[in-house]
C-alpha atoms as a PDB file:
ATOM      1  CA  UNK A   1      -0.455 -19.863  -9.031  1.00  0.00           C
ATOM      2  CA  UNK A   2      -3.592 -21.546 -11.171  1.00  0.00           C
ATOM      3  CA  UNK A   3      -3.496 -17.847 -13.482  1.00  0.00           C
ATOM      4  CA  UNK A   4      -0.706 -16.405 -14.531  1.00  0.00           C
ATOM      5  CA  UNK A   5      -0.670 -12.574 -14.152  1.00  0.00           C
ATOM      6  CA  UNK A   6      -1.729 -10.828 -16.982  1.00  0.00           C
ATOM      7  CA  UNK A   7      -2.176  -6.863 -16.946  1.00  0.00           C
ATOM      8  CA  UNK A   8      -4.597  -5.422 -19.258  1.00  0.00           C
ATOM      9  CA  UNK A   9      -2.924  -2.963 -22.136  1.00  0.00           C
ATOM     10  CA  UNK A  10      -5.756  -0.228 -20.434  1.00  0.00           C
ATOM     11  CA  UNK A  11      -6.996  -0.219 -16.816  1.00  0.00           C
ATOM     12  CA  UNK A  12     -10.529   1.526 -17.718  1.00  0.00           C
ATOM     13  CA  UNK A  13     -12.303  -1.233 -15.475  1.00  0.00           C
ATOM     14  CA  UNK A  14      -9.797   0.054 -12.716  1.00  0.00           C
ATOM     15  CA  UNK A  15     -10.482   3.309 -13.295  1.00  0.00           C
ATOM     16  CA  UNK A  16     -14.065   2.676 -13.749  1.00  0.00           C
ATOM     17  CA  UNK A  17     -14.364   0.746 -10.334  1.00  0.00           C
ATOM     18  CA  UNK A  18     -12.651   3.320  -8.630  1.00  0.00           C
ATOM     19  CA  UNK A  19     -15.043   6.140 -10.278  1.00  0.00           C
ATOM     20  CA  UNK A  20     -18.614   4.691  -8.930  1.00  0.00           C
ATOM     21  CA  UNK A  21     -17.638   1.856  -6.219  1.00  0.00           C
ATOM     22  CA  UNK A  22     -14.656   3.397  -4.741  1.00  0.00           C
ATOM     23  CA  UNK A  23     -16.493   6.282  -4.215  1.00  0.00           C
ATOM     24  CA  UNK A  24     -19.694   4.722  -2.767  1.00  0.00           C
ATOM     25  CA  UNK A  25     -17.398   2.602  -0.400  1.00  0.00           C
ATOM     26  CA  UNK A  26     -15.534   5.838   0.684  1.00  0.00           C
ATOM     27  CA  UNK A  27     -18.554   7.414   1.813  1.00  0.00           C
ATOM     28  CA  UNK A  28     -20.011   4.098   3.572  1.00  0.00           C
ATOM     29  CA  UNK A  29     -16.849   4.175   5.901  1.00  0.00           C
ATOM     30  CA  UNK A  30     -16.473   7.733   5.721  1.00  0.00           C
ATOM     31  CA  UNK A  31     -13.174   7.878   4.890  1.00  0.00           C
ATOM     32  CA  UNK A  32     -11.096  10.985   5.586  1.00  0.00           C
ATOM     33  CA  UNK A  33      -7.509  11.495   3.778  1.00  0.00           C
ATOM     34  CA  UNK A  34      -5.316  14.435   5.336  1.00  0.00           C
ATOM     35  CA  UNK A  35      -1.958  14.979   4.184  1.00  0.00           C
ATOM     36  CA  UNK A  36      -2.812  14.355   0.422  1.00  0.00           C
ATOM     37  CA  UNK A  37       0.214  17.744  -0.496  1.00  0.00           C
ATOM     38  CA  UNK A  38       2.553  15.026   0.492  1.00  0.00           C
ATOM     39  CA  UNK A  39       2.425  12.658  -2.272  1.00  0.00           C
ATOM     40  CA  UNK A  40       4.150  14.028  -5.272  1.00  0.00           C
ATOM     41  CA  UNK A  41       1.826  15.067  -8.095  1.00  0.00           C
ATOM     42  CA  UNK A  42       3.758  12.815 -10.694  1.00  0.00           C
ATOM     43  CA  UNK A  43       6.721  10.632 -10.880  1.00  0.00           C
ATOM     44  CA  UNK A  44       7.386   6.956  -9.607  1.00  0.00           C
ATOM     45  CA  UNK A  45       6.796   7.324  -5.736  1.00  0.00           C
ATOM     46  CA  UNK A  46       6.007   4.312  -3.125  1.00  0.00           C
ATOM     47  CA  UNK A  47       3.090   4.319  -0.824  1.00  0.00           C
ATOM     48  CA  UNK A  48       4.485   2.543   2.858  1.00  0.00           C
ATOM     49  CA  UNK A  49       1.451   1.756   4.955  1.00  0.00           C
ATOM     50  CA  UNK A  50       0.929  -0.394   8.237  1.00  0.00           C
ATOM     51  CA  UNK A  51      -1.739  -2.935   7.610  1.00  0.00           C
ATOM     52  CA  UNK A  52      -4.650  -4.079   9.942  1.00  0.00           C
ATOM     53  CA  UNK A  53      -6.820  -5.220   7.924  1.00  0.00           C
ATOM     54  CA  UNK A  54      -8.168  -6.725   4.243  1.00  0.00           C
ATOM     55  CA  UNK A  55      -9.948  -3.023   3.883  1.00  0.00           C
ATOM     56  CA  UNK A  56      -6.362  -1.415   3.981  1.00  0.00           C
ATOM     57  CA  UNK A  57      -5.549  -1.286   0.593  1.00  0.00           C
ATOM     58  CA  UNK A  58      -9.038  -1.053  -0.172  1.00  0.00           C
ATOM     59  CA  UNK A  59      -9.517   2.013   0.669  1.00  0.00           C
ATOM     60  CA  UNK A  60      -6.441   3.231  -0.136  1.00  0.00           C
ATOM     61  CA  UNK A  61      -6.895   2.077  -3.702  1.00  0.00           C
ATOM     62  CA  UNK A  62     -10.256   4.109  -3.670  1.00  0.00           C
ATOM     63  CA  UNK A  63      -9.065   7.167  -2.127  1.00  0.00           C
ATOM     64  CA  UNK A  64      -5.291   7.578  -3.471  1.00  0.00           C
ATOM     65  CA  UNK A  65      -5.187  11.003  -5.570  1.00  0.00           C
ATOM     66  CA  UNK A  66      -3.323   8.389  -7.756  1.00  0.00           C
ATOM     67  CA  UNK A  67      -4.105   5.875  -9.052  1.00  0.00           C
ATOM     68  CA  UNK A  68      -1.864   2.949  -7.134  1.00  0.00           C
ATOM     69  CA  UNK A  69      -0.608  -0.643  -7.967  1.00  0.00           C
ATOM     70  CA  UNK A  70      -0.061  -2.630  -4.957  1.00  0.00           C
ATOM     71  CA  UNK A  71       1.959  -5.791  -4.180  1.00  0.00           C
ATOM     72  CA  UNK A  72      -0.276  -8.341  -3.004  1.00  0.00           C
ATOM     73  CA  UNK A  73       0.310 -12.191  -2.299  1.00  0.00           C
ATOM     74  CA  UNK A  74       0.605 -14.415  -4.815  1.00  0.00           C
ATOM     75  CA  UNK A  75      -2.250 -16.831  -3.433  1.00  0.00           C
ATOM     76  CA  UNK A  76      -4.547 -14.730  -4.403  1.00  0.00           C
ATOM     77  CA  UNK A  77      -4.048 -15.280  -8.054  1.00  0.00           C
ATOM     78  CA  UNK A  78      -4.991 -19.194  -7.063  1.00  0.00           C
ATOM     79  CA  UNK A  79      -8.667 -17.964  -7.929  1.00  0.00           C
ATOM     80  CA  UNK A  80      -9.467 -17.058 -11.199  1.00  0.00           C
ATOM     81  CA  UNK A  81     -11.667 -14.803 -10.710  1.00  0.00           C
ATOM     82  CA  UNK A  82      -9.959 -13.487  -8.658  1.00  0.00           C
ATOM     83  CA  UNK A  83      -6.477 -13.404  -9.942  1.00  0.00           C
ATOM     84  CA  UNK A  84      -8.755 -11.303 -13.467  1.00  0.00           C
ATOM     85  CA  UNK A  85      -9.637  -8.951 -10.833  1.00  0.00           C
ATOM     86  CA  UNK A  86      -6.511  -7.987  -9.404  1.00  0.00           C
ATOM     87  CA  UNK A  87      -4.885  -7.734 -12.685  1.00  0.00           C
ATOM     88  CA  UNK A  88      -7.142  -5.602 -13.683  1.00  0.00           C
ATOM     89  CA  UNK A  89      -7.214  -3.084 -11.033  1.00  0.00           C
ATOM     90  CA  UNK A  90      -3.366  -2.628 -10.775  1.00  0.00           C
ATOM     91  CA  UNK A  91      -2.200  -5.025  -8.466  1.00  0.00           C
ATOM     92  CA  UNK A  92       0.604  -7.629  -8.994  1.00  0.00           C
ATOM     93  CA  UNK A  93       1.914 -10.816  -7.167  1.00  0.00           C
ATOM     94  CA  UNK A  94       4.407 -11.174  -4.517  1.00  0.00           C
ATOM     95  CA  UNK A  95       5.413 -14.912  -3.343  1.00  0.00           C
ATOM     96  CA  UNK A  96       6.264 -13.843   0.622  1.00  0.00           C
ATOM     97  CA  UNK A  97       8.682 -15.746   2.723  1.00  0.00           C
ATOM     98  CA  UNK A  98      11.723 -15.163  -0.170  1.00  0.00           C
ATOM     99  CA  UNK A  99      13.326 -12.429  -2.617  1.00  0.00           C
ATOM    100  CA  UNK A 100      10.615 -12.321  -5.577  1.00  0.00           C
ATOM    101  CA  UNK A 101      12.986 -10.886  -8.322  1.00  0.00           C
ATOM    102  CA  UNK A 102       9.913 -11.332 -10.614  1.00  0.00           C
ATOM    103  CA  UNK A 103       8.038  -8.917  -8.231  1.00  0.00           C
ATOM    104  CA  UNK A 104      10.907  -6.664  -7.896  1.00  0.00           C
ATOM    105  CA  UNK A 105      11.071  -6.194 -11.415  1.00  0.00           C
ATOM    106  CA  UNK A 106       7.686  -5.724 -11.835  1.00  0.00           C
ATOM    107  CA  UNK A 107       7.246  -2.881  -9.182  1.00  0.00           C
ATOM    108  CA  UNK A 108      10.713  -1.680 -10.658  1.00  0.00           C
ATOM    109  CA  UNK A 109       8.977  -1.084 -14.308  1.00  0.00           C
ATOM    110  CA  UNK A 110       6.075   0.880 -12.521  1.00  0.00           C
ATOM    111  CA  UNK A 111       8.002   2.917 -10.789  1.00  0.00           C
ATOM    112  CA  UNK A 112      10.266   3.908 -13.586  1.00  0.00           C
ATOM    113  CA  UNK A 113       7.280   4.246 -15.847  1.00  0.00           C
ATOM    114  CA  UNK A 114       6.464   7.206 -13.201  1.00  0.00           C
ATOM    115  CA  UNK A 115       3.501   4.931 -11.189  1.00  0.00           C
ATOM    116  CA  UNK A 116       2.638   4.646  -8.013  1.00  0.00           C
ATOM    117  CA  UNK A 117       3.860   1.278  -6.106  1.00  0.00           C
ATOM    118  CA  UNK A 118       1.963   0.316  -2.722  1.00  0.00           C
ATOM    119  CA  UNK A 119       3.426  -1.714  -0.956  1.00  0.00           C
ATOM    120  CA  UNK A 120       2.812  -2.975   3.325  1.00  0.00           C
ATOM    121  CA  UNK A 121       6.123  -3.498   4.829  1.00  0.00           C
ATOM    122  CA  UNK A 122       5.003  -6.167   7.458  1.00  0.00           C
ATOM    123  CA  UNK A 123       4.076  -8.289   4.541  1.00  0.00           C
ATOM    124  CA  UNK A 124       0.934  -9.382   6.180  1.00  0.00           C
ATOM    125  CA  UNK A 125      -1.947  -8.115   8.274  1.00  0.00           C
ATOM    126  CA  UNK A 126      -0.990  -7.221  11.627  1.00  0.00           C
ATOM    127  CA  UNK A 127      -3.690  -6.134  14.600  1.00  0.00           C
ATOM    128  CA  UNK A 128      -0.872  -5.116  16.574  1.00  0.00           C
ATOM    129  CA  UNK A 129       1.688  -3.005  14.957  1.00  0.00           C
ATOM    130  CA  UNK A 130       4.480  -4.795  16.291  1.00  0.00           C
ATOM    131  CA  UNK A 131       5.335  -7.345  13.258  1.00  0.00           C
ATOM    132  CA  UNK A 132       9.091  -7.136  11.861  1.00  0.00           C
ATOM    133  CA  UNK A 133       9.115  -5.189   8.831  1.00  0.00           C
ATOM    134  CA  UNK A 134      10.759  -6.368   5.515  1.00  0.00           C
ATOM    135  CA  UNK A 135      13.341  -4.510   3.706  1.00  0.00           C
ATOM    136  CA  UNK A 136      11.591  -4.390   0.074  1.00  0.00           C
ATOM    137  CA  UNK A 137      10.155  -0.544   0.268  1.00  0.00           C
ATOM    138  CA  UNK A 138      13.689   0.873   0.994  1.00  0.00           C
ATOM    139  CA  UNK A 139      14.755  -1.459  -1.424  1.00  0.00           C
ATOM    140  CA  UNK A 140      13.153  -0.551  -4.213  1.00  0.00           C
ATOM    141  CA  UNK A 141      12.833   2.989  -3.359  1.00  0.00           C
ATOM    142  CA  UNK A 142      16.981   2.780  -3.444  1.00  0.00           C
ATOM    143  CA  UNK A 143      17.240   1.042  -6.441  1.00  0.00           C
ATOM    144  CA  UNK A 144      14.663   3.169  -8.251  1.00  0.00           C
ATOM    145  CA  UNK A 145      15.621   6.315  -6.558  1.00  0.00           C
ATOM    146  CA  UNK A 146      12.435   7.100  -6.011  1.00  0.00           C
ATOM    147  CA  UNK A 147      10.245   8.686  -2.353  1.00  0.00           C
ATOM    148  CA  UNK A 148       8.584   6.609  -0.154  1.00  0.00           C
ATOM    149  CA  UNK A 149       5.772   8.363   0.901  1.00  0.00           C
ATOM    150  CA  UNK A 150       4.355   6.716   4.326  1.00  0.00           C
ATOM    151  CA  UNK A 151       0.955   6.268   4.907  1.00  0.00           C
ATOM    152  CA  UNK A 152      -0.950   5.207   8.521  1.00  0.00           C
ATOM    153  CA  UNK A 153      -4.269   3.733   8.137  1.00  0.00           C
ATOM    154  CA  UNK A 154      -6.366   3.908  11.234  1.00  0.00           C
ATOM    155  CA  UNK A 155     -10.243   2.164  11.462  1.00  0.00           C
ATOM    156  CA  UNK A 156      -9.913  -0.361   9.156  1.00  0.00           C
ATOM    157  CA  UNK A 157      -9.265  -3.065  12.147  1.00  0.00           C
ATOM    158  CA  UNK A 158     -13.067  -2.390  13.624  1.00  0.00           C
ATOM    159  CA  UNK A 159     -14.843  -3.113   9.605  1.00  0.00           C
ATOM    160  CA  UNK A 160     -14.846  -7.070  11.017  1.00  0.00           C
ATOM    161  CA  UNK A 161     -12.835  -7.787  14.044  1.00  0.00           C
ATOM    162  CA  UNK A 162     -11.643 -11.078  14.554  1.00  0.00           C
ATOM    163  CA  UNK A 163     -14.466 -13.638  16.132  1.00  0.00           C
ATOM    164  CA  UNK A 164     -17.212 -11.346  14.870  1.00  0.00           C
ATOM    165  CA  UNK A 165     -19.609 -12.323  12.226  1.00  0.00           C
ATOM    166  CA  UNK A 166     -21.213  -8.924  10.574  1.00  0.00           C
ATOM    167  CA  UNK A 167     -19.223  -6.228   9.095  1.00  0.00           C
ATOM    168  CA  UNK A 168     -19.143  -2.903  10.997  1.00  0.00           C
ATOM    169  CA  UNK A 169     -18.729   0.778   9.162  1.00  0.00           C
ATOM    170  CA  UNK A 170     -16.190   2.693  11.504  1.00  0.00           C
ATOM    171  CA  UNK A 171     -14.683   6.123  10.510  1.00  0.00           C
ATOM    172  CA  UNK A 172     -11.665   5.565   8.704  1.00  0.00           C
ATOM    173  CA  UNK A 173      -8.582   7.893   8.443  1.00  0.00           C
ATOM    174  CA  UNK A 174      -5.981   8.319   6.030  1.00  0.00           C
ATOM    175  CA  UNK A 175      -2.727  10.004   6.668  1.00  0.00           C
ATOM    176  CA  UNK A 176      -0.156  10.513   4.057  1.00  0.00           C
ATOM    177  CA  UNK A 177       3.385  11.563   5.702  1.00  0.00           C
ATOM    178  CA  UNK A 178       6.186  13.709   4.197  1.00  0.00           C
ATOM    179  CA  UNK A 179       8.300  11.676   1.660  1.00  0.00           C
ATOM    180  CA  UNK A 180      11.541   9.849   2.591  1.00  0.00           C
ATOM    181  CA  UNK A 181      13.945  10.591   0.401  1.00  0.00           C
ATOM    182  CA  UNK A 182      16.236   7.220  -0.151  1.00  0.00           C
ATOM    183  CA  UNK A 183      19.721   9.556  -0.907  1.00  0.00           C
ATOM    184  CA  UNK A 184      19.479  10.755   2.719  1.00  0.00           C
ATOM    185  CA  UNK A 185      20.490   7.268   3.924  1.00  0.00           C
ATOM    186  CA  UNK A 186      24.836   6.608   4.013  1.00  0.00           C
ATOM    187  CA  UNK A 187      26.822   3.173   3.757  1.00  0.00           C
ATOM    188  CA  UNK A 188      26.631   0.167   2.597  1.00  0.00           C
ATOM    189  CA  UNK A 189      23.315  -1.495   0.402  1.00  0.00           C
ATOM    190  CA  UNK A 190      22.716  -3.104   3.444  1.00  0.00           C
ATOM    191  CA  UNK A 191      23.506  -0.404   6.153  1.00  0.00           C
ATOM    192  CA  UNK A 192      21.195   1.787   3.797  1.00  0.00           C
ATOM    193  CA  UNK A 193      18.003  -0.492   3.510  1.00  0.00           C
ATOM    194  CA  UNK A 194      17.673  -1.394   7.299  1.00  0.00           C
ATOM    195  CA  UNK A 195      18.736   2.150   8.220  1.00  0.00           C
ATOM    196  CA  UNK A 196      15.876   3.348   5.824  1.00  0.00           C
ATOM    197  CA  UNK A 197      13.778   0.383   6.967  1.00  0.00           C
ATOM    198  CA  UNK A 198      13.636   1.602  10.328  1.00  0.00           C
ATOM    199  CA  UNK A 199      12.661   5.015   9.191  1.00  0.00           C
ATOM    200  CA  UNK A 200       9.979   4.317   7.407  1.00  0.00           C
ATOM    201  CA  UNK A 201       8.454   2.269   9.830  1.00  0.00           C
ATOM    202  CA  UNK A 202       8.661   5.253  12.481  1.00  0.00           C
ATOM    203  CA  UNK A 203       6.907   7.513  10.218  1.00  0.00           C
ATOM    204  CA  UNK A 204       4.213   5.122   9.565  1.00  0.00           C
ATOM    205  CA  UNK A 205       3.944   4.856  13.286  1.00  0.00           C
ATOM    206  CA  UNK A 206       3.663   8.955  13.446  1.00  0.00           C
ATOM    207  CA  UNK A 207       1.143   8.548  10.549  1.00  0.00           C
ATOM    208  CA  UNK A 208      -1.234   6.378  12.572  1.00  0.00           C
ATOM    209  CA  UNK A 209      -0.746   8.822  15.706  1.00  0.00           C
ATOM    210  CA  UNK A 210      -2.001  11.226  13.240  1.00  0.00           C
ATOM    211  CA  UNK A 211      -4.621   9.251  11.854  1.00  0.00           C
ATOM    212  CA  UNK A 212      -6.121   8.567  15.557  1.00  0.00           C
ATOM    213  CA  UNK A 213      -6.023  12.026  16.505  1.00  0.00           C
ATOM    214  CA  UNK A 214      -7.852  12.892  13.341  1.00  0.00           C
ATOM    215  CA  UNK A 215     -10.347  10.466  13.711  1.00  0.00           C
ATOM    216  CA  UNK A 216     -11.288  11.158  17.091  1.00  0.00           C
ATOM    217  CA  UNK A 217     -11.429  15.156  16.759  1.00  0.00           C
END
């Protein structure tokens, strides 16, 4: 990375942004969140969503009842503008493709601090649901002993769909699911995480269902 991560000691530009542009962008895609009882009022809890498109966390960083730092890919910190940006409105870097202790540790901190950690399972954007998920939600949510709350996302994928030029204002739909609650899971580490892995992904799935149904009522 050309900038080294460096959170702020306050996040009043986050919370600023997410006061007067968060709101304006959740009314220009007229985002609807259902299922908000489910995340925990306080406490270290992880947000598990699937993840379509770049207005994803977007949205869900605008629309959240809390506030939420996400796990994004380290690239992005190779602008510095950028890289400013993100640290400033509670994300922090992931390198993808290997075990990123520094990451771990960093979401770790949150979480024990009693933060919200978001966090996209399939690593990347995927149009069609079917990428193999990655085992760091469960993971941490283990390790922390901490919820995973998951979250299905549905409209984002029609804001600029791939091959088209202008961006498009869809309906968007936000579902939070009942929390997963890592102690329910038996065996070994590694029994536990792909066990919980597996879980989590089928409740995003039933999140999305949700989401659809929502949307088009």
């Amino acid at each position: 990375m050309s900038r080294v991560p460096h959170p702020p000691r306050s996040f009043w530009v986050a919370h600023l942004v997410r006061g007067t542009l968060g709101v304006f962008l959740s009314a220009l895609f007229r985002t609807e969140v259902v299922g908000r009882e489910n995340l925990p009022a306080t406490g270290g809890v992880i947000l598990a969503g699937n993840h379509i498109s770049y207005g994803d966390p977007v949205l869900l960083w605008c629309r959240s009842p809390r506030p939420v730092h996400f796990m994004a890919k380290s690239e992005l910190w190779h602008n510095d503008v950028l890289g400013w940006g993100l640290d400033h409105f509670w994300a922090f870097p992931v390198n993808r493709g290997a075990s990123d202790r520094a990451a771990l540790a960093t979401a770790s901190d949150y979480l024990k601090a009693g933060d919200p950690v978001g966090i996209f399972p399939e690593g990347t954007r995927n149009f069609e649901g079917n990428a193999e998920a990655q085992g760091g939600a469960a993971f941490l949510a283990m390790r922390n002993e901490v919820p995973i709350v998951p979250v299905g996302i549905t409209g984002t994928d029609r804001i600029k769909p791939p091959g088209t030029p202008w961006i498009h204002f869809p309906k968007v739909v936000i579902s939070f699911g009942k929390a997963i609650d890592p102690a329910g899971f038996e065996g070994g580490r590694k029994e536990r995480v792909g066990a919980m892995t597996t879980e989590i992904m089928r409740r995003i799935g039933e999140e999305v269902a949700h989401a659809r149904e929502v949307a088009t009522s």
